[in-house]
PDB file of N, CA and C in Angstrom:
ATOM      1  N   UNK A   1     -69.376 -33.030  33.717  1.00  0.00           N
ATOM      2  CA  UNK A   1     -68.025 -32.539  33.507  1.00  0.00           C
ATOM      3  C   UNK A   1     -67.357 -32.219  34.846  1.00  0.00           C
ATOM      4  N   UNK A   2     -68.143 -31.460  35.963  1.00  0.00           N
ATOM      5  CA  UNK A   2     -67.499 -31.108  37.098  1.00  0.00           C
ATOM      6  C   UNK A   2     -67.220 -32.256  38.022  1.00  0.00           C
ATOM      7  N   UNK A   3     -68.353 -33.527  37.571  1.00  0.00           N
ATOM      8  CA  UNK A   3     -68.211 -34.635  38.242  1.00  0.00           C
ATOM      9  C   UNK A   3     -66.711 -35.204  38.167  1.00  0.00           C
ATOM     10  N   UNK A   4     -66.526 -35.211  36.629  1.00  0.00           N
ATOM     11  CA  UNK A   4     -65.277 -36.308  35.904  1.00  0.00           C
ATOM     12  C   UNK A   4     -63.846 -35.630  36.449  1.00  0.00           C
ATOM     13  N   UNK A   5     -63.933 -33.561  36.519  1.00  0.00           N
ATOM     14  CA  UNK A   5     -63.033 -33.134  37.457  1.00  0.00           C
ATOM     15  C   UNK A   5     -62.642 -33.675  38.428  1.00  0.00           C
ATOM     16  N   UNK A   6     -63.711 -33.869  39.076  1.00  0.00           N
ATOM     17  CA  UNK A   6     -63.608 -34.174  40.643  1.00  0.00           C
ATOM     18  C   UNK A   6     -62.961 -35.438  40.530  1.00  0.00           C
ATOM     19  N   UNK A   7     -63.103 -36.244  40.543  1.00  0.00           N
ATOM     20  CA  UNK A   7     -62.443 -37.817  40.155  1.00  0.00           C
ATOM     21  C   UNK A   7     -61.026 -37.598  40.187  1.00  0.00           C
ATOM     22  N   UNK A   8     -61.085 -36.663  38.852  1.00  0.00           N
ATOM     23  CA  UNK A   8     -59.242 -36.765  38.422  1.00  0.00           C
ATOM     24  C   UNK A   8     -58.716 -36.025  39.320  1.00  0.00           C
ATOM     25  N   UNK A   9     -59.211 -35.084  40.384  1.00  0.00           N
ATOM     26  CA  UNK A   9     -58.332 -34.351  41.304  1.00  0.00           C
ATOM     27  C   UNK A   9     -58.371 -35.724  42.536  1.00  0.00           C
ATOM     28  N   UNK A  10     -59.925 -36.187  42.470  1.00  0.00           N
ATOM     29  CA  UNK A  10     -59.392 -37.197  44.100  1.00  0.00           C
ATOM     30  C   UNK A  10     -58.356 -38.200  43.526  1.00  0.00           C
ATOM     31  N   UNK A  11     -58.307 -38.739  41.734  1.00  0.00           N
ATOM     32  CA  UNK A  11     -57.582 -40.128  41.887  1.00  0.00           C
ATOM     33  C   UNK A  11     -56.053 -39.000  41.983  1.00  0.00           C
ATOM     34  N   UNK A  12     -55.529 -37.944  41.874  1.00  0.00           N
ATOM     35  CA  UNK A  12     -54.925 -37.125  41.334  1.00  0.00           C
ATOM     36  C   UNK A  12     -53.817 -37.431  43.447  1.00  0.00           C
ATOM     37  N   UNK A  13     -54.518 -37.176  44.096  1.00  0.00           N
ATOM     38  CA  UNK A  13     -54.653 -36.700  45.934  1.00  0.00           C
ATOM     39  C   UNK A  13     -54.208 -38.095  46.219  1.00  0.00           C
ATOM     40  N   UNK A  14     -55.093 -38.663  45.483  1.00  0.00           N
ATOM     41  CA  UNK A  14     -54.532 -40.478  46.393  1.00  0.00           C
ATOM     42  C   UNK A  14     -53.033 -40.371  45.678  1.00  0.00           C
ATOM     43  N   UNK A  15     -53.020 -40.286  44.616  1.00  0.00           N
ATOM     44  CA  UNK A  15     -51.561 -41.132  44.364  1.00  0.00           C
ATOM     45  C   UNK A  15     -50.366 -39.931  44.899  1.00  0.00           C
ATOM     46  N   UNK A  16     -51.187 -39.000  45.033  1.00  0.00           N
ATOM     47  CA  UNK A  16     -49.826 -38.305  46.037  1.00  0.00           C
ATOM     48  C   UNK A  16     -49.833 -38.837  47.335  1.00  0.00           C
ATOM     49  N   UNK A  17     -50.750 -39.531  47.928  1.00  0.00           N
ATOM     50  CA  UNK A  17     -50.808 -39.674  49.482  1.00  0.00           C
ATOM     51  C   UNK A  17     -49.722 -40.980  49.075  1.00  0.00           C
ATOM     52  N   UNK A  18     -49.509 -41.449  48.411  1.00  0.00           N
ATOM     53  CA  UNK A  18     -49.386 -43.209  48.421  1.00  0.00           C
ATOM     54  C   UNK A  18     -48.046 -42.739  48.396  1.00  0.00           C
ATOM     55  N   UNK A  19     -47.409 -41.832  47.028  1.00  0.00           N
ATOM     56  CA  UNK A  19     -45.937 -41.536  46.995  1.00  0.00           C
ATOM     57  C   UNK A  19     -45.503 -40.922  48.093  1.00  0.00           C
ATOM     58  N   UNK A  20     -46.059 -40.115  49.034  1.00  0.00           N
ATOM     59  CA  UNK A  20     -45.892 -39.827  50.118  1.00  0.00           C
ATOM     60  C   UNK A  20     -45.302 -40.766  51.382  1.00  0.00           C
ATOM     61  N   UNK A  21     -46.843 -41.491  51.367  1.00  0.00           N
ATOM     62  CA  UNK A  21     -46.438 -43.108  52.100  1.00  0.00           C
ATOM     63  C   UNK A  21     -45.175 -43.641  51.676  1.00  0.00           C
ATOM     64  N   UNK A  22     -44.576 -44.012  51.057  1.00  0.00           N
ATOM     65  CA  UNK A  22     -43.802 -44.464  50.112  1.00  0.00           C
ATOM     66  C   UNK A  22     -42.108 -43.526  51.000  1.00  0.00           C
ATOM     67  N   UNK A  23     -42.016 -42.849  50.506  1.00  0.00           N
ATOM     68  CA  UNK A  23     -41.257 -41.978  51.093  1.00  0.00           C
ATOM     69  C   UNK A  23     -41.219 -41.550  52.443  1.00  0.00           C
ATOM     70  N   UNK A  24     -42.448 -41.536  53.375  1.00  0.00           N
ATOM     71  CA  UNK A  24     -42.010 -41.486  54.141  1.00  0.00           C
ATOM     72  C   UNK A  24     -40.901 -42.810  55.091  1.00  0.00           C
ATOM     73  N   UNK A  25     -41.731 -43.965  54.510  1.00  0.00           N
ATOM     74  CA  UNK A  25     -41.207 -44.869  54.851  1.00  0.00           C
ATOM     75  C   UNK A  25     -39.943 -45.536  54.456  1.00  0.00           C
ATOM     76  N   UNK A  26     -39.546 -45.086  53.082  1.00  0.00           N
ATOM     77  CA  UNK A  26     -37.852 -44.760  53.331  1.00  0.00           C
ATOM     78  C   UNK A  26     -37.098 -44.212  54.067  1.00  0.00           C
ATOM     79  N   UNK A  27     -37.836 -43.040  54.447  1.00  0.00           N
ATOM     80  CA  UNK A  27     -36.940 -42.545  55.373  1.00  0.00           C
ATOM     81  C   UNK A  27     -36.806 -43.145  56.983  1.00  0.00           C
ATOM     82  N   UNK A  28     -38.214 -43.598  56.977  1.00  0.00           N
ATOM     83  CA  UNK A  28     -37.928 -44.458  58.620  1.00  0.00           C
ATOM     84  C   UNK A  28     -36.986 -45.469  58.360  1.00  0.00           C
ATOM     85  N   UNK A  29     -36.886 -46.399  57.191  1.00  0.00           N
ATOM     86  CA  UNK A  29     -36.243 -47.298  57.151  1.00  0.00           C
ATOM     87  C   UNK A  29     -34.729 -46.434  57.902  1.00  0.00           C
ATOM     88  N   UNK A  30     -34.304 -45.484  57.045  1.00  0.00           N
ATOM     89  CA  UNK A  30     -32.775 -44.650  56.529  1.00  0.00           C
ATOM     90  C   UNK A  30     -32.346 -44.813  57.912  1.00  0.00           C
ATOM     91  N   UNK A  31     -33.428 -43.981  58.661  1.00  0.00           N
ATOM     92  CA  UNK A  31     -33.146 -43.582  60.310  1.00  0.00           C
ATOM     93  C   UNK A  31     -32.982 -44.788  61.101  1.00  0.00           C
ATOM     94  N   UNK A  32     -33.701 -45.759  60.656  1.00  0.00           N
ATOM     95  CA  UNK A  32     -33.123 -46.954  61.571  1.00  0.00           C
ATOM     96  C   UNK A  32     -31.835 -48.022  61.359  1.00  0.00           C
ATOM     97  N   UNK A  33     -31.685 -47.763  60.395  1.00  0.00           N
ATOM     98  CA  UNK A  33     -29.814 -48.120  59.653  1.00  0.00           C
ATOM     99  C   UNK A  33     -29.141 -46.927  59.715  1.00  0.00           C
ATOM    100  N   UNK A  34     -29.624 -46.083  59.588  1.00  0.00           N
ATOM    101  CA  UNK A  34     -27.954 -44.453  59.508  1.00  0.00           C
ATOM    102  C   UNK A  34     -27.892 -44.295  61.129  1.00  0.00           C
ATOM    103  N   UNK A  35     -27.134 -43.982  61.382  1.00  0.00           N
ATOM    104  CA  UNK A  35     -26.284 -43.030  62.817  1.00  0.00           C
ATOM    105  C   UNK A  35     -26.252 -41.724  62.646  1.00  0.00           C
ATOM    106  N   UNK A  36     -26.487 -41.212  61.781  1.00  0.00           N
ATOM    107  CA  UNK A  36     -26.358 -39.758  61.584  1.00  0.00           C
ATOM    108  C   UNK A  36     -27.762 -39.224  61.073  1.00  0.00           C
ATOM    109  N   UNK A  37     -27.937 -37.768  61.413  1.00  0.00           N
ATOM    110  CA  UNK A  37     -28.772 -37.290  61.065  1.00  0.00           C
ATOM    111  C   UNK A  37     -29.141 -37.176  59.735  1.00  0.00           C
ATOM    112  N   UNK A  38     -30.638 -37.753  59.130  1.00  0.00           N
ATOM    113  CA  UNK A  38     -30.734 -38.225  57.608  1.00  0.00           C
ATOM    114  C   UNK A  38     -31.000 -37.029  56.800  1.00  0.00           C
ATOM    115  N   UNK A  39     -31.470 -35.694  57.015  1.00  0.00           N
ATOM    116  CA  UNK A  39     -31.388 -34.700  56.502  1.00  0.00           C
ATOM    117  C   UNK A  39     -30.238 -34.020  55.447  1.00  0.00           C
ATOM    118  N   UNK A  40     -29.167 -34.761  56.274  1.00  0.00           N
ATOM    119  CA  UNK A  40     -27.948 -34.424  55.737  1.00  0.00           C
ATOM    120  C   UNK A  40     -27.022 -35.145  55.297  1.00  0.00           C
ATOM    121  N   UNK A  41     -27.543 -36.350  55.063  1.00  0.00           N
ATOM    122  CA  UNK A  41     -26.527 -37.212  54.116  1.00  0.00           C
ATOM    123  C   UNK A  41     -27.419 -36.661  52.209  1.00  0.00           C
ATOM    124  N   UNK A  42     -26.171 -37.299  51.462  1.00  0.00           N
ATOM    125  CA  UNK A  42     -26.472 -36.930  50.288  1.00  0.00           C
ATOM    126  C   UNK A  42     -27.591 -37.661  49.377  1.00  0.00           C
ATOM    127  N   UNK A  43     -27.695 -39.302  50.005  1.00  0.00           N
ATOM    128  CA  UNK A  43     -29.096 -39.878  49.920  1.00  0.00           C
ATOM    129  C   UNK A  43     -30.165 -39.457  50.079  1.00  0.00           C
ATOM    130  N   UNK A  44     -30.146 -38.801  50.650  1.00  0.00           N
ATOM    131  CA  UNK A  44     -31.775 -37.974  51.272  1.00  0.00           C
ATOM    132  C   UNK A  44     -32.056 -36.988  50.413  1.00  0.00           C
ATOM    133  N   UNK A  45     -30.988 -36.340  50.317  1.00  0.00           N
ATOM    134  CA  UNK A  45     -30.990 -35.082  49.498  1.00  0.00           C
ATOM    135  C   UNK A  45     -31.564 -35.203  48.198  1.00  0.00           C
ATOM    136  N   UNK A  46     -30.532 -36.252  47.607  1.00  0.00           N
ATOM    137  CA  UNK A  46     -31.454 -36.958  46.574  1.00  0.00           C
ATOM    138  C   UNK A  46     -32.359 -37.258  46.241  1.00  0.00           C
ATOM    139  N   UNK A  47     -32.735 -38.178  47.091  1.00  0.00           N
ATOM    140  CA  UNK A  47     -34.037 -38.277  46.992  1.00  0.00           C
ATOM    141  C   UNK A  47     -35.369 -37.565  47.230  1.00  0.00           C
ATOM    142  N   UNK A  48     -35.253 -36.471  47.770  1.00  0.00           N
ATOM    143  CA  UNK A  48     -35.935 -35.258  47.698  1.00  0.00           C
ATOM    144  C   UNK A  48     -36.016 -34.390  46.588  1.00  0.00           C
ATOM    145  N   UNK A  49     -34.550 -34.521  46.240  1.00  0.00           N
ATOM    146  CA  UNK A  49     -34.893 -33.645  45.263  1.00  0.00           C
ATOM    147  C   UNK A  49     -35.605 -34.894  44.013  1.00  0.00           C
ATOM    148  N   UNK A  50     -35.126 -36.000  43.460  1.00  0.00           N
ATOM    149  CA  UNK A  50     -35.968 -36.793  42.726  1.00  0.00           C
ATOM    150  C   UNK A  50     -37.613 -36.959  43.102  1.00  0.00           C
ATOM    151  N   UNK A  51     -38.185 -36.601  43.987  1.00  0.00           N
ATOM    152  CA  UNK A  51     -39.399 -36.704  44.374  1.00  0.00           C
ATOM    153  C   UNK A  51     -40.018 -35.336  44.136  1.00  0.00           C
ATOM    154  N   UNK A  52     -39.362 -34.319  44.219  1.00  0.00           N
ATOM    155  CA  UNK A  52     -40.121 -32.863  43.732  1.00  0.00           C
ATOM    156  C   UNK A  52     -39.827 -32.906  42.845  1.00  0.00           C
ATOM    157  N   UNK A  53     -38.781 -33.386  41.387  1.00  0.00           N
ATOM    158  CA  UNK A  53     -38.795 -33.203  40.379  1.00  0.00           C
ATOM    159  C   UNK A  53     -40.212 -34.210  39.582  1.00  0.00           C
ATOM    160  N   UNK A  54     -40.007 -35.611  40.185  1.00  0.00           N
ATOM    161  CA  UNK A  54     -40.966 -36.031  39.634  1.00  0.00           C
ATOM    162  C   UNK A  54     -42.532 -35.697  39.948  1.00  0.00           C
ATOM    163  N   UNK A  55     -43.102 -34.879  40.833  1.00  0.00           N
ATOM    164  CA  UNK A  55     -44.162 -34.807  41.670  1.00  0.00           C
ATOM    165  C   UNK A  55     -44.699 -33.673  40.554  1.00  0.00           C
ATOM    166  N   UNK A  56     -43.936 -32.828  40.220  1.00  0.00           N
ATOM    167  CA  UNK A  56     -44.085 -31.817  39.125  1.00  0.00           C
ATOM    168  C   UNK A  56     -44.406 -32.802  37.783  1.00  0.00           C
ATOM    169  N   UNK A  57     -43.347 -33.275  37.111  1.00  0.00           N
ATOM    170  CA  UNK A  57     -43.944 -34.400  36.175  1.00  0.00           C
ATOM    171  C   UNK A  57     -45.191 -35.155  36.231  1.00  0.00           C
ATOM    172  N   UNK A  58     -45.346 -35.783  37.078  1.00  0.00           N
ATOM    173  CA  UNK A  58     -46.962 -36.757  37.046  1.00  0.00           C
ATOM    174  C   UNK A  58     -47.779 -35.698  36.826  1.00  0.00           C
ATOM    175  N   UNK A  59     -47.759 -34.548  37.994  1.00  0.00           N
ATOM    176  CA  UNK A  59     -48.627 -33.492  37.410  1.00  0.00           C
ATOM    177  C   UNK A  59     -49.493 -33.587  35.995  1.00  0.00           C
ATOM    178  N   UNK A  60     -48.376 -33.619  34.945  1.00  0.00           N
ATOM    179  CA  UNK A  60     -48.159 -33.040  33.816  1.00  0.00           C
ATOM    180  C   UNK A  60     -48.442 -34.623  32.932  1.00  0.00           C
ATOM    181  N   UNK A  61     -48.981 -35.516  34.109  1.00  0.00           N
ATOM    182  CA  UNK A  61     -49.046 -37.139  33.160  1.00  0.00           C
ATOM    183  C   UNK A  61     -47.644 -37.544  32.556  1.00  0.00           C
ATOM    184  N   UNK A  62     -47.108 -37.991  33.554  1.00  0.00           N
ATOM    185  CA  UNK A  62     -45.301 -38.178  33.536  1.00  0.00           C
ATOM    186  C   UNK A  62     -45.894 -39.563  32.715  1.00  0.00           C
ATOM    187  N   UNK A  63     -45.099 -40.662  31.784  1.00  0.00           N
ATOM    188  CA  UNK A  63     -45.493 -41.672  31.513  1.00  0.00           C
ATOM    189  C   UNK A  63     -44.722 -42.231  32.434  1.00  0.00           C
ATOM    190  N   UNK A  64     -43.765 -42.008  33.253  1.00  0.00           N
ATOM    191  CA  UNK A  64     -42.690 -43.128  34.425  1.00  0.00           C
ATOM    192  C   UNK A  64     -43.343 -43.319  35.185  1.00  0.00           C
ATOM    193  N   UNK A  65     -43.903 -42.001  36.066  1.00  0.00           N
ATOM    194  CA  UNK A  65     -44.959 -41.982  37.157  1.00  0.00           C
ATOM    195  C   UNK A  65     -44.907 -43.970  37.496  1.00  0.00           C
ATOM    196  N   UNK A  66     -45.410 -44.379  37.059  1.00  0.00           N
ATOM    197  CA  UNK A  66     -46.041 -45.886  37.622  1.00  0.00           C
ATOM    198  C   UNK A  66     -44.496 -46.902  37.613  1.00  0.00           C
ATOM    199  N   UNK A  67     -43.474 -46.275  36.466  1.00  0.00           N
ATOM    200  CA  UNK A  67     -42.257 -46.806  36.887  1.00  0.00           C
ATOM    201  C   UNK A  67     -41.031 -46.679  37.783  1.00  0.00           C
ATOM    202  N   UNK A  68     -41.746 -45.364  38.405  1.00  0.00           N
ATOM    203  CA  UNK A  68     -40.638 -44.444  39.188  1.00  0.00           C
ATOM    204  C   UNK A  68     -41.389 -44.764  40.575  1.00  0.00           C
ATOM    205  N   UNK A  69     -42.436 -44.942  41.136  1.00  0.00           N
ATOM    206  CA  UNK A  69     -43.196 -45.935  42.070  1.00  0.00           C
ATOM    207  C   UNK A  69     -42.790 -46.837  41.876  1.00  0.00           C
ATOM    208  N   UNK A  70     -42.803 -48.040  41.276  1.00  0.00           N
ATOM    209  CA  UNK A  70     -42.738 -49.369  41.749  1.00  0.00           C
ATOM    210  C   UNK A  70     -40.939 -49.127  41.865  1.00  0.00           C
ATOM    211  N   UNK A  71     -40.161 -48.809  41.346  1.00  0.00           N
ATOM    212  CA  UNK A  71     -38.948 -48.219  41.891  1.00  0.00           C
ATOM    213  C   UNK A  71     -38.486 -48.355  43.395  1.00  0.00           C
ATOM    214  N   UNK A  72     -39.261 -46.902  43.663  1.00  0.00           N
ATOM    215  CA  UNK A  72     -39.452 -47.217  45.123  1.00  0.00           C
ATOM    216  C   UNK A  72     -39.964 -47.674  46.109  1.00  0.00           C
ATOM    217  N   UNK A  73     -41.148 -48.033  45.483  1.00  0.00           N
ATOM    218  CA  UNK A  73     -41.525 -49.439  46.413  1.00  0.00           C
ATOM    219  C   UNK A  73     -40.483 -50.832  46.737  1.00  0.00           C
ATOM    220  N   UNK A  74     -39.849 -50.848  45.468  1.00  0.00           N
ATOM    221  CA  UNK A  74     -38.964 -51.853  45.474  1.00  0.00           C
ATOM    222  C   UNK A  74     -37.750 -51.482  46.571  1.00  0.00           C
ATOM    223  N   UNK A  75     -37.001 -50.714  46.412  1.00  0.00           N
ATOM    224  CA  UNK A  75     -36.125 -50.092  46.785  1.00  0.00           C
ATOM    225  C   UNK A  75     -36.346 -50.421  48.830  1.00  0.00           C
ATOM    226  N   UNK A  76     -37.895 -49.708  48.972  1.00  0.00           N
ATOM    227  CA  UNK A  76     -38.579 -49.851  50.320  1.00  0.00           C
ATOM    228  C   UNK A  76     -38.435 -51.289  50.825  1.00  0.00           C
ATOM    229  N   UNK A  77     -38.537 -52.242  50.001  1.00  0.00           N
ATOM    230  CA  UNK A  77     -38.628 -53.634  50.330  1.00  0.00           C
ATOM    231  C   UNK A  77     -37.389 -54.190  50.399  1.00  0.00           C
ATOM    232  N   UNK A  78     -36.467 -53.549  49.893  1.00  0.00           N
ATOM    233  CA  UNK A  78     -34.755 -53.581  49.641  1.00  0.00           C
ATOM    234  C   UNK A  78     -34.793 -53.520  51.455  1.00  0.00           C
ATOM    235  N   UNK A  79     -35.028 -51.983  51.490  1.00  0.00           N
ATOM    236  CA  UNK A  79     -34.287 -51.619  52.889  1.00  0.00           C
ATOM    237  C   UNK A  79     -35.138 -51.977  54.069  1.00  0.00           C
ATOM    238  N   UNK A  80     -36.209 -52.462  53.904  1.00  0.00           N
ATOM    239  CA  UNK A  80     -36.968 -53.737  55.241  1.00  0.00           C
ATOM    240  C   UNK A  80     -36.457 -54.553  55.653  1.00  0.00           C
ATOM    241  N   UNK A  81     -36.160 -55.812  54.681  1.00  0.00           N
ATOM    242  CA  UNK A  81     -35.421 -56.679  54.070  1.00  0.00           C
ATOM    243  C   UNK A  81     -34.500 -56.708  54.523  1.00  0.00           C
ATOM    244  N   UNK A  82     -33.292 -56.162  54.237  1.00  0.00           N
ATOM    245  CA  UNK A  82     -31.885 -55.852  54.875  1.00  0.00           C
ATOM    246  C   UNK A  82     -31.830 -55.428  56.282  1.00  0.00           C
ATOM    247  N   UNK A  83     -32.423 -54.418  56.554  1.00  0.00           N
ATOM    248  CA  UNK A  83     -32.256 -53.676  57.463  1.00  0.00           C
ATOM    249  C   UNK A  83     -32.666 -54.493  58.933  1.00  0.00           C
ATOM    250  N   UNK A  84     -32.948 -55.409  58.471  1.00  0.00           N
ATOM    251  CA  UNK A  84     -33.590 -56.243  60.101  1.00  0.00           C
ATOM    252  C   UNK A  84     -31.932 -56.915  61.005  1.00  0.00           C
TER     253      UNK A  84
END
């Protein structure tokens, strides 16, 4: 039982590291297309706040979780893509 814990907290750690990854790398994208400081446009904001709302959800076994990722993965590949 403490084993099967353990599992669901490490698979639990990875997929925060990944949404993490994920996000951070929107934001490098942001910074290398915006001129302005990205903290403070309303995109960012957004998306911060959509990332602590959902981060609370998966918690809780969001069923989007895996649709709200590939989202932004997509989104990430949007602004690579373009941004060159």
């Amino acid at each position: 039982l403490l084993n099967s814990y353990c599992n669901i907290k490490r698979n639990e750690v990875f997929k925060q590291r990944i949404c993490m990854q994920t996000l951070r790398s929107i934001v490098f994208e942001w910074r290398k297309i915006l001129q302005e400081p990205i903290r403070q446009t309303a995109a960012f904001q957004y998306l911060m706040k959509q990332y602590r709302k959902h981060q609370v959800a998966e918690r809780d076994v969001c069923k989007n979780s895996k649709q709200l990722k590939s989202l932004a993965d997509t989104y990430l590949i949007y602004l690579q893509t373009t941004g060159r």
